[in-house]
N, C-alpha and C. Protein backbone atom coordinates (compact mmCIF):
# COMPACT_ATOMS: atom_id res chain seq x y z
N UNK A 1 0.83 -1.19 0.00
CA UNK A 1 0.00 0.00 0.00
C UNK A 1 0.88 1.25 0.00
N UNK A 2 1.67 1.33 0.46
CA UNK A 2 2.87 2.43 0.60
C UNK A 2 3.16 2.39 -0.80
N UNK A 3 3.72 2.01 -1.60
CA UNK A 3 4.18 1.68 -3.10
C UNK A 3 3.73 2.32 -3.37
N UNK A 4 2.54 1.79 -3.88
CA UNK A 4 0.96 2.09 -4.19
C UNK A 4 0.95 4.14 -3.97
N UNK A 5 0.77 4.12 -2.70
CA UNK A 5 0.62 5.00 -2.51
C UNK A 5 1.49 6.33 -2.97
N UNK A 6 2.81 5.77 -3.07
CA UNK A 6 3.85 6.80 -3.15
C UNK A 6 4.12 6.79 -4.88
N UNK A 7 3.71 5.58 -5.76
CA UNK A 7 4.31 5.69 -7.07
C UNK A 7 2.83 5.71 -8.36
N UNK A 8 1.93 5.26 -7.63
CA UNK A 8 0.63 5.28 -8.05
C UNK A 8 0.38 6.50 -8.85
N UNK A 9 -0.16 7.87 -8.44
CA UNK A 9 -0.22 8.59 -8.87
C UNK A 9 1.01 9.41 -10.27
N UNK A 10 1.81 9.31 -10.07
CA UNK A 10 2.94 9.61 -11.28
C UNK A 10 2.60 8.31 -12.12
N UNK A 11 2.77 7.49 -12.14
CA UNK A 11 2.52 6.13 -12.86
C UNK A 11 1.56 6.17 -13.62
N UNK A 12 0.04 6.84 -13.46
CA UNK A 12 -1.20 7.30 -13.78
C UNK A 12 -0.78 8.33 -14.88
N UNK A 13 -0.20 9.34 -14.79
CA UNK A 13 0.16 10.55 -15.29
C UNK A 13 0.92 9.79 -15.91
N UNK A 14 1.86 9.23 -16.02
CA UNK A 14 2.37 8.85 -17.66
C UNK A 14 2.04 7.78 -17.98
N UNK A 15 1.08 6.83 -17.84
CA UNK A 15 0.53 6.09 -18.55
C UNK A 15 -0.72 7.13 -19.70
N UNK A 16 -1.34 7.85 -18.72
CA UNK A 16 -2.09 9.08 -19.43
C UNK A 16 -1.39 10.03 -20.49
N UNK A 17 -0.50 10.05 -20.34
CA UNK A 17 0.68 10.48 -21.40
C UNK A 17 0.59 10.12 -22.61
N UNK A 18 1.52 8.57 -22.32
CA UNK A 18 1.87 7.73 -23.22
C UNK A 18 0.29 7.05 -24.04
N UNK A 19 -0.86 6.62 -23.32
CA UNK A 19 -1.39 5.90 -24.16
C UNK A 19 -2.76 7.45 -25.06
N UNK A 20 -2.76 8.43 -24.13
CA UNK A 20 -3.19 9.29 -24.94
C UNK A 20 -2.63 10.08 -25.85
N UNK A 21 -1.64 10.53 -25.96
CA UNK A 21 -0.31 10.41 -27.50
C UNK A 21 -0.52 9.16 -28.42
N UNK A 22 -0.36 8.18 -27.87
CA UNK A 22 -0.55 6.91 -28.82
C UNK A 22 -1.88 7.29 -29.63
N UNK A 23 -2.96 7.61 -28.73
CA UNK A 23 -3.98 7.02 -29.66
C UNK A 23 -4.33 8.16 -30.16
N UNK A 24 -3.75 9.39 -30.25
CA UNK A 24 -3.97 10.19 -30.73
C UNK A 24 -3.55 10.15 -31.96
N UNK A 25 -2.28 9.54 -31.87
CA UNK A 25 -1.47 9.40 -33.01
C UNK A 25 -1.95 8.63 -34.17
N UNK A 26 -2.93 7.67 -33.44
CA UNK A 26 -3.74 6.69 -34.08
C UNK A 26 -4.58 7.29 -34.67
N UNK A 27 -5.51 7.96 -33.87
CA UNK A 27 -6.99 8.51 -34.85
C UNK A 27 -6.19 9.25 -35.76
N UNK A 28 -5.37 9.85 -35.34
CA UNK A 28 -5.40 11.41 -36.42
C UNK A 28 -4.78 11.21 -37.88
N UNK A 29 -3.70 9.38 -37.54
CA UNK A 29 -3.66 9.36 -38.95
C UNK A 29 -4.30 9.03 -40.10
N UNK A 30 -4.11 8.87 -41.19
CA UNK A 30 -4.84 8.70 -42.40
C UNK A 30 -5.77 7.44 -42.26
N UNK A 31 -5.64 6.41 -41.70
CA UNK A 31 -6.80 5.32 -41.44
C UNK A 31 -7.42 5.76 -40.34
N UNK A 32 -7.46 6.35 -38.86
CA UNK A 32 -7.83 6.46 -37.87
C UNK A 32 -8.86 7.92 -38.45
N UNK A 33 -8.61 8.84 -39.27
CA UNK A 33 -9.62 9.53 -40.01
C UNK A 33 -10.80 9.19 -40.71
N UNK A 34 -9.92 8.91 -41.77
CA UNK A 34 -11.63 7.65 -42.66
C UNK A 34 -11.67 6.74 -41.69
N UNK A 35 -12.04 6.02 -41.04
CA UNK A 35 -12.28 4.82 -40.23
C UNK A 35 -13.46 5.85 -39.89
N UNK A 36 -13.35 7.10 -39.15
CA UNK A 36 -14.14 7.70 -38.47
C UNK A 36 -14.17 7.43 -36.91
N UNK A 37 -13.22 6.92 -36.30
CA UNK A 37 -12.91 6.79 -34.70
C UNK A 37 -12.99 8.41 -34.24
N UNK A 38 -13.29 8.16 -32.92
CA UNK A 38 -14.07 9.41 -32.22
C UNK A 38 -12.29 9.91 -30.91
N UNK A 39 -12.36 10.89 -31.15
CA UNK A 39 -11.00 11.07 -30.37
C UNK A 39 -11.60 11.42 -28.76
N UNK A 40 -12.46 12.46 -28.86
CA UNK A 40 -12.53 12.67 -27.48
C UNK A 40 -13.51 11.60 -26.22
N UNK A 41 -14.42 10.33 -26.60
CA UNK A 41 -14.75 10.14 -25.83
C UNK A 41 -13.83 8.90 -25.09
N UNK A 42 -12.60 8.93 -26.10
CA UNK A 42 -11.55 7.77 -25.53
C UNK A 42 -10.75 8.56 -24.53
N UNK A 43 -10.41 9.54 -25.26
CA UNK A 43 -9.54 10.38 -24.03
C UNK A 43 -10.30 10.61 -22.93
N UNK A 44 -11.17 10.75 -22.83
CA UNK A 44 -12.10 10.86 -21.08
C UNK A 44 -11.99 9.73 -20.18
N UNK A 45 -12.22 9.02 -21.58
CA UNK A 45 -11.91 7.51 -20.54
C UNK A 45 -10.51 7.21 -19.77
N UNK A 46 -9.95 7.88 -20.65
CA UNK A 46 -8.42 7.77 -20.44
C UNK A 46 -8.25 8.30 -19.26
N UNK A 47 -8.13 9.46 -18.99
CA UNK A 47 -8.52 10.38 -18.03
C UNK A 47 -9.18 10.20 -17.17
N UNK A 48 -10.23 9.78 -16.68
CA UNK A 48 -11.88 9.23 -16.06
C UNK A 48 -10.33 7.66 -15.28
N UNK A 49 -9.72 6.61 -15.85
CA UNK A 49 -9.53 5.79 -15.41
C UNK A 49 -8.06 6.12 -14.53
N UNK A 50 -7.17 6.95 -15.05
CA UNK A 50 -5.80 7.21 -14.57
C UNK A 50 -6.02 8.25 -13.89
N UNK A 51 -7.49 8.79 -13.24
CA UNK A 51 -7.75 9.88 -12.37
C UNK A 51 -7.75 9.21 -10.86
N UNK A 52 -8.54 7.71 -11.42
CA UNK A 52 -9.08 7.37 -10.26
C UNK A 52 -7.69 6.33 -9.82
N UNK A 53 -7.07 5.83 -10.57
CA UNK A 53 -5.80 5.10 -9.78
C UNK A 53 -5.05 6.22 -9.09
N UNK A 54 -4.72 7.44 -9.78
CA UNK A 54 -3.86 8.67 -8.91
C UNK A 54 -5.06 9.01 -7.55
N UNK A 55 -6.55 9.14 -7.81
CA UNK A 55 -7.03 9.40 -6.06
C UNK A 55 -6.96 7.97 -5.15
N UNK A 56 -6.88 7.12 -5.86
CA UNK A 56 -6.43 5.78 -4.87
C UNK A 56 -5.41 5.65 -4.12
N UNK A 57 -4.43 5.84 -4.81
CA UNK A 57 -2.89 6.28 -4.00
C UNK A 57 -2.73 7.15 -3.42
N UNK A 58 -3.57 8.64 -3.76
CA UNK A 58 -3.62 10.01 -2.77
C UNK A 58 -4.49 9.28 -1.48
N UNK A 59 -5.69 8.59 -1.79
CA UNK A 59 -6.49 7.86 -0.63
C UNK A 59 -5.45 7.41 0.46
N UNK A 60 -4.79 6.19 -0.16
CA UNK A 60 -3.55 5.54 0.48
C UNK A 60 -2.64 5.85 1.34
N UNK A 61 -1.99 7.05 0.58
CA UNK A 61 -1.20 7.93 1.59
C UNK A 61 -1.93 8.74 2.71
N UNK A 62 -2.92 9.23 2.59
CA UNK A 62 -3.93 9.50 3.24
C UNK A 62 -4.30 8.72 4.81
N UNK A 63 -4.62 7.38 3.97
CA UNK A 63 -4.94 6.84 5.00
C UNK A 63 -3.61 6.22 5.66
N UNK A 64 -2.47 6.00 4.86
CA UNK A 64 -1.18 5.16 5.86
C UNK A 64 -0.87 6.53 6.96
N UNK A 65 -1.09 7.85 6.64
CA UNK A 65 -0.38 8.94 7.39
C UNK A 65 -1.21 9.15 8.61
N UNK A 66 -2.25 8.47 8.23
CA UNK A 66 -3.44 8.72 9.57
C UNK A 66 -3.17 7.66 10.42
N UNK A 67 -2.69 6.28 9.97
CA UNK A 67 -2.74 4.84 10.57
C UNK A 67 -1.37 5.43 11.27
N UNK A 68 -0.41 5.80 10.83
CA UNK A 68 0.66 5.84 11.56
C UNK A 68 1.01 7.24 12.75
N UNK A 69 -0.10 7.75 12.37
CA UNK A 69 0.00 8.90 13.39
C UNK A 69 -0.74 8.59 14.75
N UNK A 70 -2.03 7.34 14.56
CA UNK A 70 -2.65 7.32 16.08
C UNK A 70 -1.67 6.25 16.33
N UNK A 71 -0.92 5.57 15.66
CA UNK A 71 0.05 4.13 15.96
C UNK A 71 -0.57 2.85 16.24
N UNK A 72 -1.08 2.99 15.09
CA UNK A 72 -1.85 1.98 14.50
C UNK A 72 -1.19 0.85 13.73
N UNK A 73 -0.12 1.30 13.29
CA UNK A 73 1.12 1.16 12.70
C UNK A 73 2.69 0.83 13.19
N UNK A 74 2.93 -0.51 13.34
CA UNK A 74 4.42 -0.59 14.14
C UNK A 74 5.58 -0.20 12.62
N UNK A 75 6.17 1.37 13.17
CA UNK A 75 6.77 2.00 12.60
C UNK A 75 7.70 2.90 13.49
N UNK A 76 8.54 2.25 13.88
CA UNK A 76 9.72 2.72 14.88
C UNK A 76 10.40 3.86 14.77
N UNK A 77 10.93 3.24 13.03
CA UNK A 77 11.97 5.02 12.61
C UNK A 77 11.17 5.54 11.61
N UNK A 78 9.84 5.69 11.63
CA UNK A 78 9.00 6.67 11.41
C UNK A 78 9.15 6.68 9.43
N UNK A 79 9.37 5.50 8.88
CA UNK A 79 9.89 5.57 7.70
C UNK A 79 7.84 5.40 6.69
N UNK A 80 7.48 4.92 7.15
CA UNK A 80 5.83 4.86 6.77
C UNK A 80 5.29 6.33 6.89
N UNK A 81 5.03 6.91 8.30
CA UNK A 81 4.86 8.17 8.04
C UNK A 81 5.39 9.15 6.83
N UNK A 82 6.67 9.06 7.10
CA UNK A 82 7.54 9.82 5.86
C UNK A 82 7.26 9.57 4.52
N UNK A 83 6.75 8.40 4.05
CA UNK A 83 7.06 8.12 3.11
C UNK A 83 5.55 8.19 2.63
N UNK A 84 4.59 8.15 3.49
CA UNK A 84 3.21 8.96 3.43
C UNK A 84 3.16 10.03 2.86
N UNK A 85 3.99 10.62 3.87
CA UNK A 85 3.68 12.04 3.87
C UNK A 85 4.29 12.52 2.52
N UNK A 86 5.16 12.30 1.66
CA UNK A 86 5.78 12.37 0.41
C UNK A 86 4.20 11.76 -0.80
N UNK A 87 3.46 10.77 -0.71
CA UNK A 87 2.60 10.54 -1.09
C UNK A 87 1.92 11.03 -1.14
N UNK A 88 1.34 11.93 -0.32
CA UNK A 88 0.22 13.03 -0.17
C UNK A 88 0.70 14.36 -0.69
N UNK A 89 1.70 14.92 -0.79
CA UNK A 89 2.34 15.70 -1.58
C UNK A 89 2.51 15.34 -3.15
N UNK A 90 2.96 14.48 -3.34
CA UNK A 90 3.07 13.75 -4.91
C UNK A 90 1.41 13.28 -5.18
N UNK A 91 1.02 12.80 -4.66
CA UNK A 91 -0.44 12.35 -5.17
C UNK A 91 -1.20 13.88 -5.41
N UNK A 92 -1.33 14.72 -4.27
CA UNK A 92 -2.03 15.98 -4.94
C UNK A 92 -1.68 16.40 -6.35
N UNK A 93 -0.26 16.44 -6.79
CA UNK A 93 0.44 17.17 -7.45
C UNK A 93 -0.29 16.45 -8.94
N UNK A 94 0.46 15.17 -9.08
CA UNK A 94 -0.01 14.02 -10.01
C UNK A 94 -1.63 14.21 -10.08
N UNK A 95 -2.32 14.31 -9.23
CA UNK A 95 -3.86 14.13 -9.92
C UNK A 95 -4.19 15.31 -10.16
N UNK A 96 -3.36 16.67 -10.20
CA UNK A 96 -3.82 17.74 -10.32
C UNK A 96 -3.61 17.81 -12.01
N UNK A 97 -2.33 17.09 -12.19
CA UNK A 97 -1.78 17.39 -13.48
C UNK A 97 -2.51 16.31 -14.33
N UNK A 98 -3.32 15.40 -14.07
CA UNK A 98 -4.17 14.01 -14.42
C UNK A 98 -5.66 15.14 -15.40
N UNK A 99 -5.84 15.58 -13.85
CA UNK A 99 -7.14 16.64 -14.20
C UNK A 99 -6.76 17.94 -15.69
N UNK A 100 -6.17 18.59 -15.33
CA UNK A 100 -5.41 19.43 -16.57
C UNK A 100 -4.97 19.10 -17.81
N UNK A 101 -4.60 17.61 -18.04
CA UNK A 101 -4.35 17.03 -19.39
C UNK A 101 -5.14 16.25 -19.43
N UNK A 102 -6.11 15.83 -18.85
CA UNK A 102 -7.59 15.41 -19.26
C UNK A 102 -8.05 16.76 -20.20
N UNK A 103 -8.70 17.92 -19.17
CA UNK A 103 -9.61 18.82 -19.63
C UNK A 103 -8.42 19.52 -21.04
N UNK A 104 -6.90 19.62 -20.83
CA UNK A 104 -7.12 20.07 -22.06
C UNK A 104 -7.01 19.48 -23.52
N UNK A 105 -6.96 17.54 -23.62
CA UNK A 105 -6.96 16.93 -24.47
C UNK A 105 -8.69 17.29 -24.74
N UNK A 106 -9.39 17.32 -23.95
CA UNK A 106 -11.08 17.56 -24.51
C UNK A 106 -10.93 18.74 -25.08
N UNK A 107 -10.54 19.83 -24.57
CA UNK A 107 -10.72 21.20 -25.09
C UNK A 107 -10.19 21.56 -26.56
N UNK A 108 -9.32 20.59 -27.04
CA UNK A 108 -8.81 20.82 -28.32
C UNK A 108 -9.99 20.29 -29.28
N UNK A 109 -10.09 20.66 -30.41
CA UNK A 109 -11.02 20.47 -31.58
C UNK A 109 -10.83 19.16 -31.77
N UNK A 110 -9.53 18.68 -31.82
CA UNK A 110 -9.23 17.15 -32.50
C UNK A 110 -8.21 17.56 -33.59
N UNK A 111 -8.43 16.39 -34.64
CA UNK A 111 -7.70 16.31 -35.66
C UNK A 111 -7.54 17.70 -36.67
N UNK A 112 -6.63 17.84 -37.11
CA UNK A 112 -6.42 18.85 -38.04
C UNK A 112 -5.58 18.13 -39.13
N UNK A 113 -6.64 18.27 -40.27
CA UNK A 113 -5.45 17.31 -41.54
C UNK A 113 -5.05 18.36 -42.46
């Protein structure tokens, strides 16, 4: 869950990257045009699914920073907390930037040939 928590969110953000470039790359070329494939309701999805793995891991850290603060958690040299607390910083950050290249892959027109 720590993993999770701490690599989750970035992991989201460039999978959102990489497979929305890809398939962009896809529709927009010369078969992905005539075919007539729809660009924006894939990218939402895209977005819509690598939103919710980055608030899972923000959840995560969330909840490990709470488990280890009432000591709930046998964590001696305080390395769970810490490494929480880095999660909850990186997870805001990552799903902020999840949200922003969602809305502005929608906001573009699409293809331009």
């Amino acid at each position: 869950m720590q993993w999770y928590a701490l690599l989750g969110p970035p992991l989201a953000w460039a999978v959102e990257l990489v497979v929305g470039y890809g398939y962009t790359e896809a529709v927009c070329g010369r078969g992905g045009v005539s075919a007539g494939i729809g660009l924006h309701p894939w990218e939402a999805i895209v977005a819509i699914l690598t939103g919710l793995v980055a608030a899972g891991g923000w959840t995560a850290a969330i909840t490990l920073h709470a488990a280890s603060g009432r000591g709930e958690l046998d964590d001696p040299l305080g390395r769970v907390r810490f490494v929480s607390t880095l999660g909850i910083v990186i997870g805001g950050i990552f799903l902020t930037l999840i949200v922003f290249t969602g809305v502005g892959a929608l906001a573009l027109d699409g293809c331009r040939t």
